[in-house]
Protein backbone atom coordinates (compact mmCIF):
# COMPACT_ATOMS: atom_id res chain seq x y z
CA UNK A 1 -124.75 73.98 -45.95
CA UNK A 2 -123.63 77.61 -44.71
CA UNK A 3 -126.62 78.07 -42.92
CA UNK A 4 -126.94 74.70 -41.12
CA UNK A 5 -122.90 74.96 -39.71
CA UNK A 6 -124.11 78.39 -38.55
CA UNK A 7 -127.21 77.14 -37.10
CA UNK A 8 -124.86 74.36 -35.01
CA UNK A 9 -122.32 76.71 -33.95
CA UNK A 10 -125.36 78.96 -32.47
CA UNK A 11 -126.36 75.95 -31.08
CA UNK A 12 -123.26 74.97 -29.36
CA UNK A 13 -123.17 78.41 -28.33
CA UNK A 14 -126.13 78.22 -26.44
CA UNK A 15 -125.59 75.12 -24.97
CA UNK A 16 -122.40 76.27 -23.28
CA UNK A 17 -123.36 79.80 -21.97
CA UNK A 18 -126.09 77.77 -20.27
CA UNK A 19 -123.54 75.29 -18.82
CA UNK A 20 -121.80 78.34 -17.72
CA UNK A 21 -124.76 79.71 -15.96
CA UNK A 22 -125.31 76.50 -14.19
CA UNK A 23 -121.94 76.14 -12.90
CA UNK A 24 -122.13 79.54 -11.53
CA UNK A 25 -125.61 78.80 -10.26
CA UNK A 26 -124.33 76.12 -8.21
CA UNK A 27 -120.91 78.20 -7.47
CA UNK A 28 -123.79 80.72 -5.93
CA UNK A 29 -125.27 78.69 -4.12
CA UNK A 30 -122.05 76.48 -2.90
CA UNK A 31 -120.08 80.06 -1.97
CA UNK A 32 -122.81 82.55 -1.84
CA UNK A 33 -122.33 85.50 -3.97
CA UNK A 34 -122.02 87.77 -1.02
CA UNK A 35 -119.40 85.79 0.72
CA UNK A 36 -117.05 85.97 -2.46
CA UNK A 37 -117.30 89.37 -2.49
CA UNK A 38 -116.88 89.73 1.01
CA UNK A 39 -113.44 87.61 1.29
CA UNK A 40 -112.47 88.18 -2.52
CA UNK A 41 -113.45 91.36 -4.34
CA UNK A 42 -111.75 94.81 -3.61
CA UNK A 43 -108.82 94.50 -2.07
CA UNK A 44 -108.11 90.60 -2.75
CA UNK A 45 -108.57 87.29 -0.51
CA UNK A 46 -105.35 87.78 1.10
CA UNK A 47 -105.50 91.36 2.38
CA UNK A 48 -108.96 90.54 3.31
CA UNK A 49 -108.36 87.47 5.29
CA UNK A 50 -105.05 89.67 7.07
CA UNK A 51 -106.86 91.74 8.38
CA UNK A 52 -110.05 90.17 9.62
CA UNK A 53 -107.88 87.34 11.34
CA UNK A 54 -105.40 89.91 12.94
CA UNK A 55 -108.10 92.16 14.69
CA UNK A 56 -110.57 89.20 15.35
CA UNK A 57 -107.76 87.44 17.38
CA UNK A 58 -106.80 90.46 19.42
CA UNK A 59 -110.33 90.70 20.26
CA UNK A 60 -110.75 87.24 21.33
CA UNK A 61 -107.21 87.90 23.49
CA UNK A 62 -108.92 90.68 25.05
CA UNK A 63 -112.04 88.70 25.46
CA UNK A 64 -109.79 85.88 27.18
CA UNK A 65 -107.92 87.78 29.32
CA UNK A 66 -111.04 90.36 30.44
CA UNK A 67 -111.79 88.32 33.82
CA UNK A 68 -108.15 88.27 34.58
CA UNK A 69 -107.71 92.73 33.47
CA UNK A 70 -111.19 93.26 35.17
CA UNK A 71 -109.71 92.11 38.33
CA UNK A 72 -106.66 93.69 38.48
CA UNK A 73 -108.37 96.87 37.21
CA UNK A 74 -110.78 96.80 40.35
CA UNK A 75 -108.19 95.75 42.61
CA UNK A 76 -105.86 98.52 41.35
CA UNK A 77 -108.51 101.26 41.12
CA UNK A 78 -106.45 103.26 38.38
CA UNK A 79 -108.33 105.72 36.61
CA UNK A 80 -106.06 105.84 33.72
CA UNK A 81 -105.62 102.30 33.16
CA UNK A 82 -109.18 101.83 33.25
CA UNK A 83 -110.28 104.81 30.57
CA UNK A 84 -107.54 103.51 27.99
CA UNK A 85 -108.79 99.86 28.98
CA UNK A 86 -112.44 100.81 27.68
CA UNK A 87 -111.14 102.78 25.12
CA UNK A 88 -108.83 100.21 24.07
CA UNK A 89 -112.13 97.85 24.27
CA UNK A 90 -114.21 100.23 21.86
CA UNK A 91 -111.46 100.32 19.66
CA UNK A 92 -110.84 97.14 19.02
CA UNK A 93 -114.30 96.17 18.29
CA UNK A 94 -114.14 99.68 15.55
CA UNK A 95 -111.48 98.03 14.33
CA UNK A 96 -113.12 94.34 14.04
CA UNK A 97 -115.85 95.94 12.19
CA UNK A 98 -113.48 98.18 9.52
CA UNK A 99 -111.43 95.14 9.12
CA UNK A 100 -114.29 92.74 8.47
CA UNK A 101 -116.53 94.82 5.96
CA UNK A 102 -113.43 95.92 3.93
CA UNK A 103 -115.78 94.97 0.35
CA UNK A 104 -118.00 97.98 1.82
CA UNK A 105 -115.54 100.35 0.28
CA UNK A 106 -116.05 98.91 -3.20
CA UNK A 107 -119.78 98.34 -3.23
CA UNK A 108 -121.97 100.76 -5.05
CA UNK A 109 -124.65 102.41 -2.62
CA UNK A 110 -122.07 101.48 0.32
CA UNK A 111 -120.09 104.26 -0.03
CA UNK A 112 -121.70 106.76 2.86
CA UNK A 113 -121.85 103.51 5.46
CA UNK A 114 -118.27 103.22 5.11
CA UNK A 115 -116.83 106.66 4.93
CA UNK A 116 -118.93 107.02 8.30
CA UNK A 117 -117.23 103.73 9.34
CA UNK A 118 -113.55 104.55 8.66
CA UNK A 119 -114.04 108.18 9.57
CA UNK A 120 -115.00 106.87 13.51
CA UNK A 121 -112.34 104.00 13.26
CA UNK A 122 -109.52 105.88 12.53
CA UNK A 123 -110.57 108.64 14.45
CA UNK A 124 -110.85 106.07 17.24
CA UNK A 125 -107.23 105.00 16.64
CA UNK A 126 -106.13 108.38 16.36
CA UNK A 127 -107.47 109.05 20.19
CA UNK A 128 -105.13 106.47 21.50
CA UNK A 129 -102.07 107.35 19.93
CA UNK A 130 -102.60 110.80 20.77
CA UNK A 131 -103.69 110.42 24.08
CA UNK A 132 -101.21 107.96 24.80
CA UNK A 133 -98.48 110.43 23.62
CA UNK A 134 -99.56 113.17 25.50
CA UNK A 135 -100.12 111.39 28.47
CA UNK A 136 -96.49 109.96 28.42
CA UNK A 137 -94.88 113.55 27.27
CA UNK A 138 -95.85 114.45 30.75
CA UNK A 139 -93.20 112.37 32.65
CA UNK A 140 -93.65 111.44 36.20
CA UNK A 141 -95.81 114.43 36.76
CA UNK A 142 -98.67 112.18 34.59
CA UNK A 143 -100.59 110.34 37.84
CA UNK A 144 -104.12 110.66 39.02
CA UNK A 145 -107.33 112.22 37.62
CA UNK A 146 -106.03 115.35 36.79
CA UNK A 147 -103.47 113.91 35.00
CA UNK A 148 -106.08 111.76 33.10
CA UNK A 149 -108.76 114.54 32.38
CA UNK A 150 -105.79 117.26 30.91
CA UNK A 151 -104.74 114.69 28.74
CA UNK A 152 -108.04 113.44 27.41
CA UNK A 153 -109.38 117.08 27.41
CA UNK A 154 -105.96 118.01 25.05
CA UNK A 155 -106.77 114.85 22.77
CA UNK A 156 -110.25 115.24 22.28
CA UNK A 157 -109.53 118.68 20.94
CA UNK A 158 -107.16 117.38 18.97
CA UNK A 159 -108.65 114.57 17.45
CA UNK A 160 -112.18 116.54 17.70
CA UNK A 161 -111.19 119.18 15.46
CA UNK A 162 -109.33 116.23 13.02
CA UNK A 163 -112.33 114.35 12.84
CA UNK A 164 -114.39 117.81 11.61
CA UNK A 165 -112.18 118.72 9.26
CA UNK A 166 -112.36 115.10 7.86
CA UNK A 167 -116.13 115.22 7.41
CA UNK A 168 -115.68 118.85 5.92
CA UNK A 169 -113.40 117.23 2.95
CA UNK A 170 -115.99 113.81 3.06
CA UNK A 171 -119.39 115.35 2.61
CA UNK A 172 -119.03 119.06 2.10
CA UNK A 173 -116.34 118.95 -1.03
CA UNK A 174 -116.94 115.30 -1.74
CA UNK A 175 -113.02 113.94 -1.24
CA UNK A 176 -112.64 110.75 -1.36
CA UNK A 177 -110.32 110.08 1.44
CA UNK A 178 -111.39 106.79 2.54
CA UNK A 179 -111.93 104.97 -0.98
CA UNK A 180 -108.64 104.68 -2.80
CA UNK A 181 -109.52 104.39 -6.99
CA UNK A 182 -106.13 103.77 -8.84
CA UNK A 183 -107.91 104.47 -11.93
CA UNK A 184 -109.17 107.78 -10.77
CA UNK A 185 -106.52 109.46 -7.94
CA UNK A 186 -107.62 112.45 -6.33
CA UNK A 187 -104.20 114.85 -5.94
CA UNK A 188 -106.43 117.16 -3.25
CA UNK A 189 -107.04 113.94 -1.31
CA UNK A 190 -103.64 112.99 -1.72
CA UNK A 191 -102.18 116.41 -0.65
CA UNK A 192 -104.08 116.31 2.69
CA UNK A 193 -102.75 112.41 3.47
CA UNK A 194 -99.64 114.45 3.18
CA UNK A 195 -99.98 116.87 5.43
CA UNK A 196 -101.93 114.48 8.20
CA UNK A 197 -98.70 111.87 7.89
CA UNK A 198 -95.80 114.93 7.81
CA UNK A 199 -97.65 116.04 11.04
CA UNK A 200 -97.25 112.35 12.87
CA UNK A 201 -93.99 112.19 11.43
CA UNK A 202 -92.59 115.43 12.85
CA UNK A 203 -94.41 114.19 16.30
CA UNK A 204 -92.37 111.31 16.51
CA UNK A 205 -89.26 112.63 14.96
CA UNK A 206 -89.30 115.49 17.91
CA UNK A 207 -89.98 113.19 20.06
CA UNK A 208 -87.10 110.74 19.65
CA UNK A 209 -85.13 114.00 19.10
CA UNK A 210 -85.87 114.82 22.62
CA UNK A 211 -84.24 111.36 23.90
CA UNK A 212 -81.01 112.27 22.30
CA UNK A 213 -80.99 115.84 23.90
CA UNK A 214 -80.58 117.14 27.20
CA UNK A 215 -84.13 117.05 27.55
CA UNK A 216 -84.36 113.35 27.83
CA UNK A 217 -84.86 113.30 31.56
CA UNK A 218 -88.56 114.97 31.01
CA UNK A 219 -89.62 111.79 28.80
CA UNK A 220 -90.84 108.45 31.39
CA UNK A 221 -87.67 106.06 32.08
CA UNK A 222 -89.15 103.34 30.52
CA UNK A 223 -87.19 101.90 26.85
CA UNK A 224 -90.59 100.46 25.42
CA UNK A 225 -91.62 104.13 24.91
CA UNK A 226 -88.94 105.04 22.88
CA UNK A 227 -89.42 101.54 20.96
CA UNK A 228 -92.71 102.40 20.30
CA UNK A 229 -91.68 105.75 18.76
CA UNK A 230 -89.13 104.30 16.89
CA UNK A 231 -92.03 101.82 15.14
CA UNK A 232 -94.47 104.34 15.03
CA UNK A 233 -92.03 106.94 13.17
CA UNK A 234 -90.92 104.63 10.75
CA UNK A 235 -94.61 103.25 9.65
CA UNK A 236 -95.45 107.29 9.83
CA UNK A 237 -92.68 108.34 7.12
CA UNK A 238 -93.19 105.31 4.87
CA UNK A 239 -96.98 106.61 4.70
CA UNK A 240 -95.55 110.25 4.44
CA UNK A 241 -93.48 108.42 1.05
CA UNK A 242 -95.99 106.81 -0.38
CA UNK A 243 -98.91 109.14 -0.25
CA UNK A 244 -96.06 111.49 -1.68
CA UNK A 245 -95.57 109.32 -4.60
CA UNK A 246 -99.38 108.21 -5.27
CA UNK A 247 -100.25 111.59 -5.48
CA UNK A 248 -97.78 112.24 -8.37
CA UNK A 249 -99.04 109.19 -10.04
CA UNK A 250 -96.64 106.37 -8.86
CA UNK A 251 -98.50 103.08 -8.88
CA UNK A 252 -95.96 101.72 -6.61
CA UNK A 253 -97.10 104.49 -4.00
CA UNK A 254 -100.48 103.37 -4.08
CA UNK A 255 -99.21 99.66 -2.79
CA UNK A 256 -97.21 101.29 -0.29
CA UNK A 257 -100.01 102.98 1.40
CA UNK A 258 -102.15 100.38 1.12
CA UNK A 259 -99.34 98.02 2.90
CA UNK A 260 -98.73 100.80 5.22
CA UNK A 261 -103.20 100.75 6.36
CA UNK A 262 -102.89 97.04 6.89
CA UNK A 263 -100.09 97.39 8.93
CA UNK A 264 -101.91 100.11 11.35
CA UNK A 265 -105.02 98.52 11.45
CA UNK A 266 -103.38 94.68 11.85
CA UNK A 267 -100.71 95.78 14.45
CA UNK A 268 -101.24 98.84 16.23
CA UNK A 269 -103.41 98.05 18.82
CA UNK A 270 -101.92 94.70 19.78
CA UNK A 271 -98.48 96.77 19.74
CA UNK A 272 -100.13 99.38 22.24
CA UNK A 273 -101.18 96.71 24.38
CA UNK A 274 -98.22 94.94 24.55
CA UNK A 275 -96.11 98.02 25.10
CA UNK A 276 -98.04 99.62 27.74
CA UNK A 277 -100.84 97.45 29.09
CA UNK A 278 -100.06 94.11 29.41
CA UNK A 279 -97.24 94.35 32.00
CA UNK A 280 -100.10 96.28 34.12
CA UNK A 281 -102.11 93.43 34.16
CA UNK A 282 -99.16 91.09 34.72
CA UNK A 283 -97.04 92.14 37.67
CA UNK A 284 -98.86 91.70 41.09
CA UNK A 285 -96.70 92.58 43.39
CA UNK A 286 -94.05 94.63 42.57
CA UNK A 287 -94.26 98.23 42.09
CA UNK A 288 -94.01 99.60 37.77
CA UNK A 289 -92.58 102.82 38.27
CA UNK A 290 -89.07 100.86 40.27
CA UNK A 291 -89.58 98.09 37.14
CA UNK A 292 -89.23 100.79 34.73
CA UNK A 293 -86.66 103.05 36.36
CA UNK A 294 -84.08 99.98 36.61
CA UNK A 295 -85.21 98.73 33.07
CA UNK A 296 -84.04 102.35 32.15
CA UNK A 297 -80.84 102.81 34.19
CA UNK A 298 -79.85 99.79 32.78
CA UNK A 299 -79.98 100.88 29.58
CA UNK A 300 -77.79 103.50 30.57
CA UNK A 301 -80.56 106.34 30.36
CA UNK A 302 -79.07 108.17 33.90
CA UNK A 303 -75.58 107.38 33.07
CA UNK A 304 -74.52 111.07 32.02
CA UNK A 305 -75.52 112.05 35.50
CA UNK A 306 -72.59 110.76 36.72
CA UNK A 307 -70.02 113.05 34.78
């Protein structure tokens, strides 16, 4: 009697596993294995989906508005606005790419691909911002080519030498800086998010230290720069805090810094377009030095030269 309830239960057993296995069969073939992983595995659908909708529809803006920036850019013939155009244009698509193969980073065999991947991306990013900085840091002495070249000589060296010392700590000592394990942090990889994020922050902090000084009249008149700053200091030291804390263990840091990535990689380019580009490509006929002098005296930027 034993042996024959056994014999059923085994039977039962069976019968379900393979009910199982057909249902995910069909789930397979319905989703497609790689599509789940794609949209659910890693990160999680949400983060996933953030990401990939945020950078494919600032590419599609760009794409919709190219005719329109293409001829202004001609008509204009402005060196400057036309190399951080293209860049901008490489960039994005980076970005697309990073954003849309985030299960890459948790796929076995995938690892190399996508420490490549993030290692151009960010570097990409990286160009802008610094460029962008240094180009503005130069006031109203920052027109023409020369202008252009010192400041994309000065950033290339920059973000050159960042980007070597990245694949130094990638493929020479096998740092994991790209591929965030909760299960298994890496404190070395940790420490140098530190230092990378303390750097940006002290950037931006002297930066915005400089507009409250009597230095202020060397920055460009224009209050979306200091905006910018402001944004770009504040996502810089809540990265600074939470590699801090993930690299004494915190779980909670680990979320932070993960919020912090899909923040930069969701936001910052539209937020450099939108800050410095777009009124380029909207004003026709008036003159964006004059726009931006009057936006700034009447913010009260020149009023202490009248005491």
């Amino acid at each position: 009697m034993r042996s024959l309830e056994e014999a059923l239960e085994s039977a039962v057993s069976v019968t379900r596993r393979g009910d199982a296995n057909s249902a995910a069969a069909v789930g397979g073939n319905f989703v497609g294995p790689n599509m789940y992983g794609w949209l659910f595995e890693c990160h999680g659908f949400w983060h996933n989906v953030l990401l990939i909708a945020s950078s494919l529809a600032f590419a599609l803006y760009l794409a919709v508005q190219a005719r329109k920036s293409f001829s202004k850019l001609s008509s204009g013939r402005s060196s400057i606005m036309i190399a951080y155009y293209g860049c901008l244009w490489l960039v994005s698509l980076l970005n697309l790419t990073w954003c849309s193969l985030q299960a890459w980073e948790c796929s076995p065999g995938k690892e190399v691909a996508w420490n490549i991947l993030s290692l151009f991306t960010t570097s990409g990013m990286l160009f802008l911002e610094v460029s962008l900085v240094a180009f503005l840091l130069q006031g109203n002495s920052a027109s023409g080519l020369h202008a252009l070249t010192r400041t994309f000589v000065v950033s290339g060296l920059i973000v050159g030498l960042d980007l070597f010392l990245k694949a130094i700590y990638l493929f020479a000592f096998g740092i994991p800086l790209f591929i965030d394990d909760i299960e298994n942090p890496h404190k070395v990889k940790w420490g140098l998010w530190v230092v990378h994020q303390l750097v940006l922050t002290a950037v931006y902090g002297s930066i915005l230290f400089m507009y409250h000084s009597r230095w202020r009249e060397r920055l460009p008149a224009r209050p979306a720069f200091y905006r910018y700053v402001i944004i770009m200091l504040i996502m810089n030291a809540l990265a600074l805090f939470a590699c801090g804390l993930t690299g004494n263990g915190a779980g909670f840091g680990l979320w932070l810094y993960g919020a912090t990535i899909v923040c930069y990689h969701a936001f910052y380019l539209p937020l450099l377009y939108f800050t410095f580009l777009a009124d380029f490509f909207q004003e026709e006929d008036l003159q964006l030095e004059n726009v931006y002098y009057s936006e700034m005296k009447d913010a009260g930027f020149f009023d202490g030269d009248w005491e």
